[in-house]
N, C-alpha and C. Protein backbone atom coordinates (compact mmCIF):
# COMPACT_ATOMS: atom_id res chain seq x y z
N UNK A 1 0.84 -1.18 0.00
CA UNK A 1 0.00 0.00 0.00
C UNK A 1 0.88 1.24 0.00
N UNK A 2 0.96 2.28 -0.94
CA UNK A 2 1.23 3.65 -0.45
C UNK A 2 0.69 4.24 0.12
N UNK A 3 1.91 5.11 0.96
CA UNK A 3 1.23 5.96 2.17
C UNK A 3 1.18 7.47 1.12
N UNK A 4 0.37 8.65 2.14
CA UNK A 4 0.58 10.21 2.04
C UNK A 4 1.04 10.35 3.31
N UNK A 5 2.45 11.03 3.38
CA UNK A 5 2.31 11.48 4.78
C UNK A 5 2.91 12.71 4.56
N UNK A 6 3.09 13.51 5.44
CA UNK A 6 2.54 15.05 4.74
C UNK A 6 2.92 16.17 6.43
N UNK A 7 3.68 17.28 6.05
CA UNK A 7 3.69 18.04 7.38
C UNK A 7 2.61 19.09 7.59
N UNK A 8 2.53 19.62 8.08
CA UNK A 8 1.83 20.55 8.68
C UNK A 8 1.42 21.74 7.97
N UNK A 9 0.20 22.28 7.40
CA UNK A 9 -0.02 22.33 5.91
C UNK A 9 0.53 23.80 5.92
N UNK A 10 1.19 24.25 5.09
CA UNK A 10 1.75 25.61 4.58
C UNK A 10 1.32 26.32 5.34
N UNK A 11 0.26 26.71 4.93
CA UNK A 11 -0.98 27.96 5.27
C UNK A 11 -0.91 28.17 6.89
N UNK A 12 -1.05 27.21 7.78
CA UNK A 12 -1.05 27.00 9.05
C UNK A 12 0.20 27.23 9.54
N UNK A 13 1.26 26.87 9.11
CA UNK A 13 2.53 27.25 9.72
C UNK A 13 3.00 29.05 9.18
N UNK A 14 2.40 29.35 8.32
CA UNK A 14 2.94 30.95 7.90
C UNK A 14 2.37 31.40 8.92
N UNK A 15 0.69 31.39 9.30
CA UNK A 15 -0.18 31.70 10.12
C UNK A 15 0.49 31.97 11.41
N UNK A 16 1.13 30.37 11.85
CA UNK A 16 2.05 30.34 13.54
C UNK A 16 2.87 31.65 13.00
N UNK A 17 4.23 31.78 12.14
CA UNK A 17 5.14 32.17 12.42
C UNK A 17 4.88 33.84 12.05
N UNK A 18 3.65 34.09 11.39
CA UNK A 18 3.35 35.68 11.53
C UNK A 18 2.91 35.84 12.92
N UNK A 19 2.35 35.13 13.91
CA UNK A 19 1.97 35.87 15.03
C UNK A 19 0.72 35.10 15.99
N UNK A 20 -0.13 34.64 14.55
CA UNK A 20 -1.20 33.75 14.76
C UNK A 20 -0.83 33.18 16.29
N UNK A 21 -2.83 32.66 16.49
CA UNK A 21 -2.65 32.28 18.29
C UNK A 21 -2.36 30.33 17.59
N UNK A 22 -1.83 29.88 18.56
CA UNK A 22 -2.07 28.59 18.58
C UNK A 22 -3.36 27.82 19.01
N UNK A 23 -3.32 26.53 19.67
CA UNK A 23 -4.57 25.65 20.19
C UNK A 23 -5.13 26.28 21.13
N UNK A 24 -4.06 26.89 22.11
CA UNK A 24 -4.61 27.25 23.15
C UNK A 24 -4.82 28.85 23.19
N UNK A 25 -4.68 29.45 21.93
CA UNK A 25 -5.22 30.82 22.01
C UNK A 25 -3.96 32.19 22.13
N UNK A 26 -2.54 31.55 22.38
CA UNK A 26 -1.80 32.10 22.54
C UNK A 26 -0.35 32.06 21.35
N UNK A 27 0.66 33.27 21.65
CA UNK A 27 1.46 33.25 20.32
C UNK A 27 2.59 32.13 20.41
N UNK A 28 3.02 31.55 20.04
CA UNK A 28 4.11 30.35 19.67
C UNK A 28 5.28 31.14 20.39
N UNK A 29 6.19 30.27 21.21
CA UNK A 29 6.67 30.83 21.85
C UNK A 29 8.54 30.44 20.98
N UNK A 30 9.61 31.47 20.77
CA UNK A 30 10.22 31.66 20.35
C UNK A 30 11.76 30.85 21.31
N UNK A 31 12.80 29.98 21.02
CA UNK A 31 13.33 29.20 21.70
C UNK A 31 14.25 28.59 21.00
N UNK A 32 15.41 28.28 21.26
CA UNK A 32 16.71 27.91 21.15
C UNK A 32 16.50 26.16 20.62
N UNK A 33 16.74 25.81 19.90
CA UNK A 33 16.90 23.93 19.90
C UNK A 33 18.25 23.19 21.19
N UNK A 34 17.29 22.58 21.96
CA UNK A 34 18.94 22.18 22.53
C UNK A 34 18.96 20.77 21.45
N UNK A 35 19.77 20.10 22.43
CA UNK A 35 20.80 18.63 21.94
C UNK A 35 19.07 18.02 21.96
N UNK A 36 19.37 16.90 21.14
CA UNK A 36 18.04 15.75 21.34
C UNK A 36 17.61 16.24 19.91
N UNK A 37 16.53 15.40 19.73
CA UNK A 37 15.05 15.26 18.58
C UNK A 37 14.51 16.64 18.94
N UNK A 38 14.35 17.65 18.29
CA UNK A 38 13.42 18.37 17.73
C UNK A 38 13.10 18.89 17.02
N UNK A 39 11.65 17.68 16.79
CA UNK A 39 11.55 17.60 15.03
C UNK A 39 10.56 18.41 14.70
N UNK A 40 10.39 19.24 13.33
CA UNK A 40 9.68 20.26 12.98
C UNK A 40 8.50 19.58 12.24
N UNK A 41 7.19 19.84 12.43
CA UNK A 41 6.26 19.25 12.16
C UNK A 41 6.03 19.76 10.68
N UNK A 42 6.20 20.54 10.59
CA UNK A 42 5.93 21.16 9.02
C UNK A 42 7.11 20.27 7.46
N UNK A 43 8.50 20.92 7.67
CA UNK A 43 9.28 19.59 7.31
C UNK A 43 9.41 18.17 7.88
N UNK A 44 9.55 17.93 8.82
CA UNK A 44 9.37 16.55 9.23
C UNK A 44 11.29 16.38 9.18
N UNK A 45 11.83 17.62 9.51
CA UNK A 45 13.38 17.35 9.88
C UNK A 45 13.53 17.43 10.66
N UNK A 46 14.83 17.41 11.35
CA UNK A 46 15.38 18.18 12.90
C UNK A 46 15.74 19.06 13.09
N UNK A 47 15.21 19.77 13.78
CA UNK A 47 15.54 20.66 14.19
C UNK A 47 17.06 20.99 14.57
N UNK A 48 17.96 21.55 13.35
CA UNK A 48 19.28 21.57 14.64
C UNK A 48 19.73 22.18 15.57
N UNK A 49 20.46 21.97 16.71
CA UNK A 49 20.87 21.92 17.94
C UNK A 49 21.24 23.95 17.85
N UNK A 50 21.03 24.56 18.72
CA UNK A 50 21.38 26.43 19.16
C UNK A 50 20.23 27.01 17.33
N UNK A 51 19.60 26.21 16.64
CA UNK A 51 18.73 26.97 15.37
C UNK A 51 17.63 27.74 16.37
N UNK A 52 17.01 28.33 15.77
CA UNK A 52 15.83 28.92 16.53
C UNK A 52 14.61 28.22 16.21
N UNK A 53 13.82 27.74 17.05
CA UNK A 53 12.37 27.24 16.91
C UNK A 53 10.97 27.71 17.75
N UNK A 54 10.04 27.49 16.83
CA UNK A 54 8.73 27.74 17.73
C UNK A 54 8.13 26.66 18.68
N UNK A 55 7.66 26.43 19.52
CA UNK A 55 7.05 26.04 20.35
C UNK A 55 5.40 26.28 21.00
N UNK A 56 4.80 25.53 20.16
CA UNK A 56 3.41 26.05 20.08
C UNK A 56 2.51 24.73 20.73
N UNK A 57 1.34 24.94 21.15
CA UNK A 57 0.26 24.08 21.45
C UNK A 57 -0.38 23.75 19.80
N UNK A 58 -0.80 22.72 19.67
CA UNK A 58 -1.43 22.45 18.15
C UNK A 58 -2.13 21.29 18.54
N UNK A 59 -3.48 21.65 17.72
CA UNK A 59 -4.43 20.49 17.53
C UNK A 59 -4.68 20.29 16.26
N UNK A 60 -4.39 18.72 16.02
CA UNK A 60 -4.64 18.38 14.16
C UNK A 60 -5.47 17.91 13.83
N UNK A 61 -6.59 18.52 14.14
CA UNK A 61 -8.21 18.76 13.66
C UNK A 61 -9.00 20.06 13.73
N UNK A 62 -9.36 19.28 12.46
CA UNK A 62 -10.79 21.08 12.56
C UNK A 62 -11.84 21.82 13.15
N UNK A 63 -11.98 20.29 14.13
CA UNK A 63 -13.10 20.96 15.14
C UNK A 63 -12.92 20.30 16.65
N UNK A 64 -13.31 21.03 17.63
CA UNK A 64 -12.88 20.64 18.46
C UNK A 64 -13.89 19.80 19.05
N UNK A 65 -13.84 18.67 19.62
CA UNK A 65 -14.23 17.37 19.86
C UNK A 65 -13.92 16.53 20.98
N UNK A 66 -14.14 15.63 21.45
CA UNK A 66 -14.03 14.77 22.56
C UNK A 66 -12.47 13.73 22.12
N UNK A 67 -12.28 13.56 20.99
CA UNK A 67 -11.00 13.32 20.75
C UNK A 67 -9.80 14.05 19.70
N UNK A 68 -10.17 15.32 19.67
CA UNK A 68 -9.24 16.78 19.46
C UNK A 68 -8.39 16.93 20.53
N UNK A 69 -7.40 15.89 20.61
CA UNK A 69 -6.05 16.35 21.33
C UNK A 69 -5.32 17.11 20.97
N UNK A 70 -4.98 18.02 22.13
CA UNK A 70 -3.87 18.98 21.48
C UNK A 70 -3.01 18.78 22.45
N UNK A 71 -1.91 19.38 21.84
CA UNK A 71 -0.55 18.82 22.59
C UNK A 71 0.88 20.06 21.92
N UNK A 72 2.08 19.62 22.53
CA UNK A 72 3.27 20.85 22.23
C UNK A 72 3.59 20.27 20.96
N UNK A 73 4.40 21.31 20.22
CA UNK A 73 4.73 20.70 18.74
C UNK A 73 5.74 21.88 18.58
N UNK A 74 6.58 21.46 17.68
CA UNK A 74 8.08 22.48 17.25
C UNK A 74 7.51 22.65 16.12
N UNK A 75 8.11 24.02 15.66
CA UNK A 75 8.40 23.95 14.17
C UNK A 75 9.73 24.84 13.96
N UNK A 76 10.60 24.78 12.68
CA UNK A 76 11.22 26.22 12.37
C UNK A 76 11.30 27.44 12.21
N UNK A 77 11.55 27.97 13.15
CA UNK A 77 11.33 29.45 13.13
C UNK A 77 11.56 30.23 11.74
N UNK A 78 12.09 29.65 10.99
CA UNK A 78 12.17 30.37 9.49
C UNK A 78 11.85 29.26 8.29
N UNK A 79 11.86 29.59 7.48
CA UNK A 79 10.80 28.79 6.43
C UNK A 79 11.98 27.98 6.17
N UNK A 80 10.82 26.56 5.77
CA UNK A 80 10.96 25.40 5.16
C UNK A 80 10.19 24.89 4.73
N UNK A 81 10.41 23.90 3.41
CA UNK A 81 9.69 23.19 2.73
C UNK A 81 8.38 22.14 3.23
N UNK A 82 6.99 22.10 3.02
CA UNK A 82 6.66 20.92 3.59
C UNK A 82 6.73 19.69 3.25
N UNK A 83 6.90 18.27 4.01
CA UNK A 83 7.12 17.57 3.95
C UNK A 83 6.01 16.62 2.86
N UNK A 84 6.37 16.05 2.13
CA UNK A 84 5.10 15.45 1.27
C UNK A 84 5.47 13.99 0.82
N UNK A 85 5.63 13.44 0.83
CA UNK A 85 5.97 11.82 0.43
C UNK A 85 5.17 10.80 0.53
N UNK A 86 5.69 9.60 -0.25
CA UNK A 86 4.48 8.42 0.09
C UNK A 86 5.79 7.71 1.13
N UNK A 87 6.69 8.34 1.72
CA UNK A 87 7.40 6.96 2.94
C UNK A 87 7.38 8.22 4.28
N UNK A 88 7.63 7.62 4.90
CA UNK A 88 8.06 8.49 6.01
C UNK A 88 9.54 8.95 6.27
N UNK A 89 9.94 10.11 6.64
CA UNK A 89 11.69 10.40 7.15
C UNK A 89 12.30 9.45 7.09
N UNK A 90 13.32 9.10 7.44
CA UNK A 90 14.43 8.07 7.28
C UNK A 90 14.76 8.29 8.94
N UNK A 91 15.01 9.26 9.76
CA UNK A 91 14.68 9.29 11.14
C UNK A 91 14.00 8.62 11.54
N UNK A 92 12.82 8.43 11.37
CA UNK A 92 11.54 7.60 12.14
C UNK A 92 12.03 6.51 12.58
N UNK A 93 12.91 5.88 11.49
CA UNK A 93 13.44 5.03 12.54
C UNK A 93 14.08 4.69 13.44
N UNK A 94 14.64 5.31 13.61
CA UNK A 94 15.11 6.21 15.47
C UNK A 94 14.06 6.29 16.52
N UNK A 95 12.97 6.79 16.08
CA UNK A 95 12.38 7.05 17.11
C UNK A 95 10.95 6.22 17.96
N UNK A 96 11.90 6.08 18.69
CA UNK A 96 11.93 4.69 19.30
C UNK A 96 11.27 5.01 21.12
N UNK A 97 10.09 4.63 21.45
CA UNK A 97 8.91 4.05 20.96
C UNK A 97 8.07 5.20 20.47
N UNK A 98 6.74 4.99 19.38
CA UNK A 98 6.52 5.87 18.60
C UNK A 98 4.82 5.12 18.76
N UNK A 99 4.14 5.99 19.16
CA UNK A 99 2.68 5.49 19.34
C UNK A 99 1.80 5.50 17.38
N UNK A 100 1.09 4.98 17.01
CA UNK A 100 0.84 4.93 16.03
C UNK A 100 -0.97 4.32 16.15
N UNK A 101 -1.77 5.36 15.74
CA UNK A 101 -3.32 5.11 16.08
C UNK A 101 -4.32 5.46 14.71
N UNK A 102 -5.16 4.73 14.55
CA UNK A 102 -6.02 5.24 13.62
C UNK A 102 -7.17 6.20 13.73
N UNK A 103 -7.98 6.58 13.14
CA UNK A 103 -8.94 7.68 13.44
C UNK A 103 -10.06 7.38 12.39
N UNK A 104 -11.29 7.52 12.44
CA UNK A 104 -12.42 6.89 11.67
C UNK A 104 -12.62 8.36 10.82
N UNK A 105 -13.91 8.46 10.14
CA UNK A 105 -14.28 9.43 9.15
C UNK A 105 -14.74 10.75 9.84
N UNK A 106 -14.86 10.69 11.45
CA UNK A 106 -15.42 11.16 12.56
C UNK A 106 -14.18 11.81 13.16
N UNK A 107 -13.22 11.87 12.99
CA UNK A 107 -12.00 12.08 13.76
C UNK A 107 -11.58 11.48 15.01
N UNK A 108 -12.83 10.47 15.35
CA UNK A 108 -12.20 9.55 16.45
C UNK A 108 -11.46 8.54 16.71
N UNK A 109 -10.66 8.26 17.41
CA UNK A 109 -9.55 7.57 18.00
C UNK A 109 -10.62 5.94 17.57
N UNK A 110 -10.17 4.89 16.73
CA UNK A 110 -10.37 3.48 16.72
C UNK A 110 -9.32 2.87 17.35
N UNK A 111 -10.30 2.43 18.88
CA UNK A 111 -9.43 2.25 20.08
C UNK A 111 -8.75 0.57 19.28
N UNK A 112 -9.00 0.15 18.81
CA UNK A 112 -8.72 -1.42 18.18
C UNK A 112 -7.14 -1.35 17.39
N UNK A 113 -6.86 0.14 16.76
CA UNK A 113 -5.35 0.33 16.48
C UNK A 113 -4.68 0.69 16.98
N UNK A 114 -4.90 1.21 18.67
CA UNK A 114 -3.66 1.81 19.25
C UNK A 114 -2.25 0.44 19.53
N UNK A 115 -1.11 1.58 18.72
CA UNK A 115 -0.20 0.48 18.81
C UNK A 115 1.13 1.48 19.38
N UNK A 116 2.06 0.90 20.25
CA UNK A 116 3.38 0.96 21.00
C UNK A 116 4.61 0.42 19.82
N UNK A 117 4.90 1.44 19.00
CA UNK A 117 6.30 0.48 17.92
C UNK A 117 7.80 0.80 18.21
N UNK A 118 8.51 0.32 17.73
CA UNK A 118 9.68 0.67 17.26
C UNK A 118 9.55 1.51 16.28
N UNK A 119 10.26 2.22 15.84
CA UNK A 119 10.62 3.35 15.11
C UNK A 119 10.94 2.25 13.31
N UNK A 120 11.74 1.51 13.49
CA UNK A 120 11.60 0.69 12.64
C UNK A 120 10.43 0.14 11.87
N UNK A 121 9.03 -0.11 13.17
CA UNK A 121 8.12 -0.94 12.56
C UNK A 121 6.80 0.38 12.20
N UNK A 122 7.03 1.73 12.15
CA UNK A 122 6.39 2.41 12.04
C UNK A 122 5.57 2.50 10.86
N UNK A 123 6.12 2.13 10.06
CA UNK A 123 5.72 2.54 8.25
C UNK A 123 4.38 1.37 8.08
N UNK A 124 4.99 0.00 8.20
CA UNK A 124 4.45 -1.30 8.32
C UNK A 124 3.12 -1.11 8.83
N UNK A 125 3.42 -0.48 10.27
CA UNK A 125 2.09 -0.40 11.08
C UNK A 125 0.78 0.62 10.81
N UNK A 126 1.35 1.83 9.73
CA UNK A 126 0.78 2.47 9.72
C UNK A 126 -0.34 1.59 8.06
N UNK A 127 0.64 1.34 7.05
CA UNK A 127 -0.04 0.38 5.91
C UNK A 127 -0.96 -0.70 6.80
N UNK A 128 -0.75 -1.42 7.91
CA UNK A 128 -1.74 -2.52 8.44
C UNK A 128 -2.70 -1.75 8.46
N UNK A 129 -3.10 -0.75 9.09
CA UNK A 129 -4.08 0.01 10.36
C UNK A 129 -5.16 0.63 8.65
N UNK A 130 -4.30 1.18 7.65
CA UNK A 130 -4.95 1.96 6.75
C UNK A 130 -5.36 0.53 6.51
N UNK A 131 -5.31 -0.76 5.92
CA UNK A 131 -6.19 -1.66 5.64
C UNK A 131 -7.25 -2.09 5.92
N UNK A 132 -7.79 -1.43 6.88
CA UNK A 132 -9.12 -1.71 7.46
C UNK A 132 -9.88 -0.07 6.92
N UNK A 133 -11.02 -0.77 5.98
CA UNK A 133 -11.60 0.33 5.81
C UNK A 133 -12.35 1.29 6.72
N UNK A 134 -12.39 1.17 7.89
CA UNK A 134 -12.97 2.20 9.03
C UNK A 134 -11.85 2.82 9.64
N UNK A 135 -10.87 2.79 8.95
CA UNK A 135 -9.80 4.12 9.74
C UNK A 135 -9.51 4.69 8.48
N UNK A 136 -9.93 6.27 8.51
CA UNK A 136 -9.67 6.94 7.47
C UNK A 136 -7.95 7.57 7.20
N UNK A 137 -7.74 7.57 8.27
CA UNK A 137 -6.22 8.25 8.21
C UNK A 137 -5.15 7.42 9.43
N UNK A 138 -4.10 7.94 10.12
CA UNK A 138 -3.15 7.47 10.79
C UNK A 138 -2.40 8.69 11.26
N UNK A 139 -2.11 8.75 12.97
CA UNK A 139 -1.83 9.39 13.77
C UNK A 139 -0.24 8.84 13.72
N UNK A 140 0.98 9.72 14.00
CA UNK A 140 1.68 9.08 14.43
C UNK A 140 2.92 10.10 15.65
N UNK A 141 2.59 9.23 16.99
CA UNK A 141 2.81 10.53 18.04
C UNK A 141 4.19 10.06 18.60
N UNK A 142 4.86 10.76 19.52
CA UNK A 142 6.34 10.51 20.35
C UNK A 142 5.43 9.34 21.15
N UNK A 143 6.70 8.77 22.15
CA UNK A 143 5.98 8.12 23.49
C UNK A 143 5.54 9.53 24.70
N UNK A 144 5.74 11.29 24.56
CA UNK A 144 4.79 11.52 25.13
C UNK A 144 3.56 12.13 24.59
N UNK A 145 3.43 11.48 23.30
CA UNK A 145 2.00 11.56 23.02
C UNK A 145 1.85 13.26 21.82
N UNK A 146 2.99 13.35 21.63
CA UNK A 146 3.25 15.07 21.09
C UNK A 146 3.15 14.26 19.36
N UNK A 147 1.89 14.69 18.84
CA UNK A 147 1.65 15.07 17.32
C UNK A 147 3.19 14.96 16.73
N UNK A 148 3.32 13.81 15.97
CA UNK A 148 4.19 14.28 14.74
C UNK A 148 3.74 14.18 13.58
N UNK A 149 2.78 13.31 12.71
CA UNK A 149 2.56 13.92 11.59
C UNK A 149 1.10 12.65 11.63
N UNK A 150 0.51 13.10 10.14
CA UNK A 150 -0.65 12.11 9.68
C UNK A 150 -0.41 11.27 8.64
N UNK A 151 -0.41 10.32 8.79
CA UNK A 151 -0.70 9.10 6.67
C UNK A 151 -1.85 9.15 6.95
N UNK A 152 -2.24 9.02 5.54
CA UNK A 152 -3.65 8.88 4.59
C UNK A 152 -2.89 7.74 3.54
N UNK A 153 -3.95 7.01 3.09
CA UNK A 153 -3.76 6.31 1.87
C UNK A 153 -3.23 7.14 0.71
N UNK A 154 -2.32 6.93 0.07
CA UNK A 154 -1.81 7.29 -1.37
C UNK A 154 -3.47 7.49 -2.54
C-alpha cells in the first residue's frame, strides 16, 4: 500500500510564524533547539541543535471534539519546505517508541489500532491500520504523546 504522509499544511505554519494564536489561544513561543530530537512538524526534519524554533500548542483537527487532542509541537522558526511523500523520514526510525493510532471518518480515536512500535516498525504499522476500511487516516505521536505527523492512503 502507499502511504501520504505530509507536514503541517503551509498555510497553518505561515499563520504560527506571523503571530497567529495557537490551540490554546496564545502566540508560539520563540526558543533555542537544545541537543536531542526536535523535530519540525511542518518539514518533518530536525531541528538543529542552538537553530531557533517555535514552540506552540497544536491540535490536528478542525473541530474541536471529545478526541481533538492537542498537545506541544516544534516547528522552524524560518521557512521550510513541507514535507510530502508516500514513505516516512528516514529518522523515524530512530524514534523509538513511537505510538501509532487510527482515526475513523469522525475524527475519532479506533481504540482497536492503538499500537506501542519501534521506530523501525512504524511505516508497516501504519499500511496494516490503513487496511481496514474504518480508519480513514493514521496518527503518528512521540511516546509523550506530542503530534508528529498524519498518513492517509496514497
Amino acid at each position: 500500500m502507499k502511504l501520504k504522509v505530509e507536514g503541517i499544511a503551509h498555510e497553518e505554519v505561515i499563520r504560527i510564524r506571523n503571530g497567529g494564536a495557537d490551540a490554546n489561544g496564545q502566540a508560539a513561543l520563540l526558543q533555542t533547539a537544545g541537543a536531542g530530537a526536535n523535530p519540525c512538524r511542518h518539514c518533518l526534519g530536525l531541528i538543529a541543535e542552538g537553530s531557533p524554533m517555535l514552540v506552540l500548542s497544536y491540535r490536528p483537527f478542525d473541530s474541536v471534539q471529545p478526541y481533538a487532542e492537542t498537545g506541544p509541537i516544534f516547528l522552524h522558526a524560518k521557512s521550510c519546505e513541507r514535507y510530502e511523500s508516500d514513505h516516512l523520514p528516514a529518522w523515524f526510525t530512530h524514534f523509538d517508541p513511537a505510538i501509532v493510532r487510527g482515526y475513523d471518518a469522525n475524527d475519532w480515536i479506533r481504540y482497536e489500532t492503538a499500537r506501542v512500535v519501534k521506530g523501525e516498525e512504524i511505516g508497516a504499522v501504519c499500511e496494516s491500520l490503513l487496511e481496514n476500511p474504518e480508519v480513514a487516516y493514521v496518527h503518528i505521536r512521540s511516546k509523550f504523546n506530542c503530534f508528529q505527523c498524519r498518513v492517509d492512503r496514497a
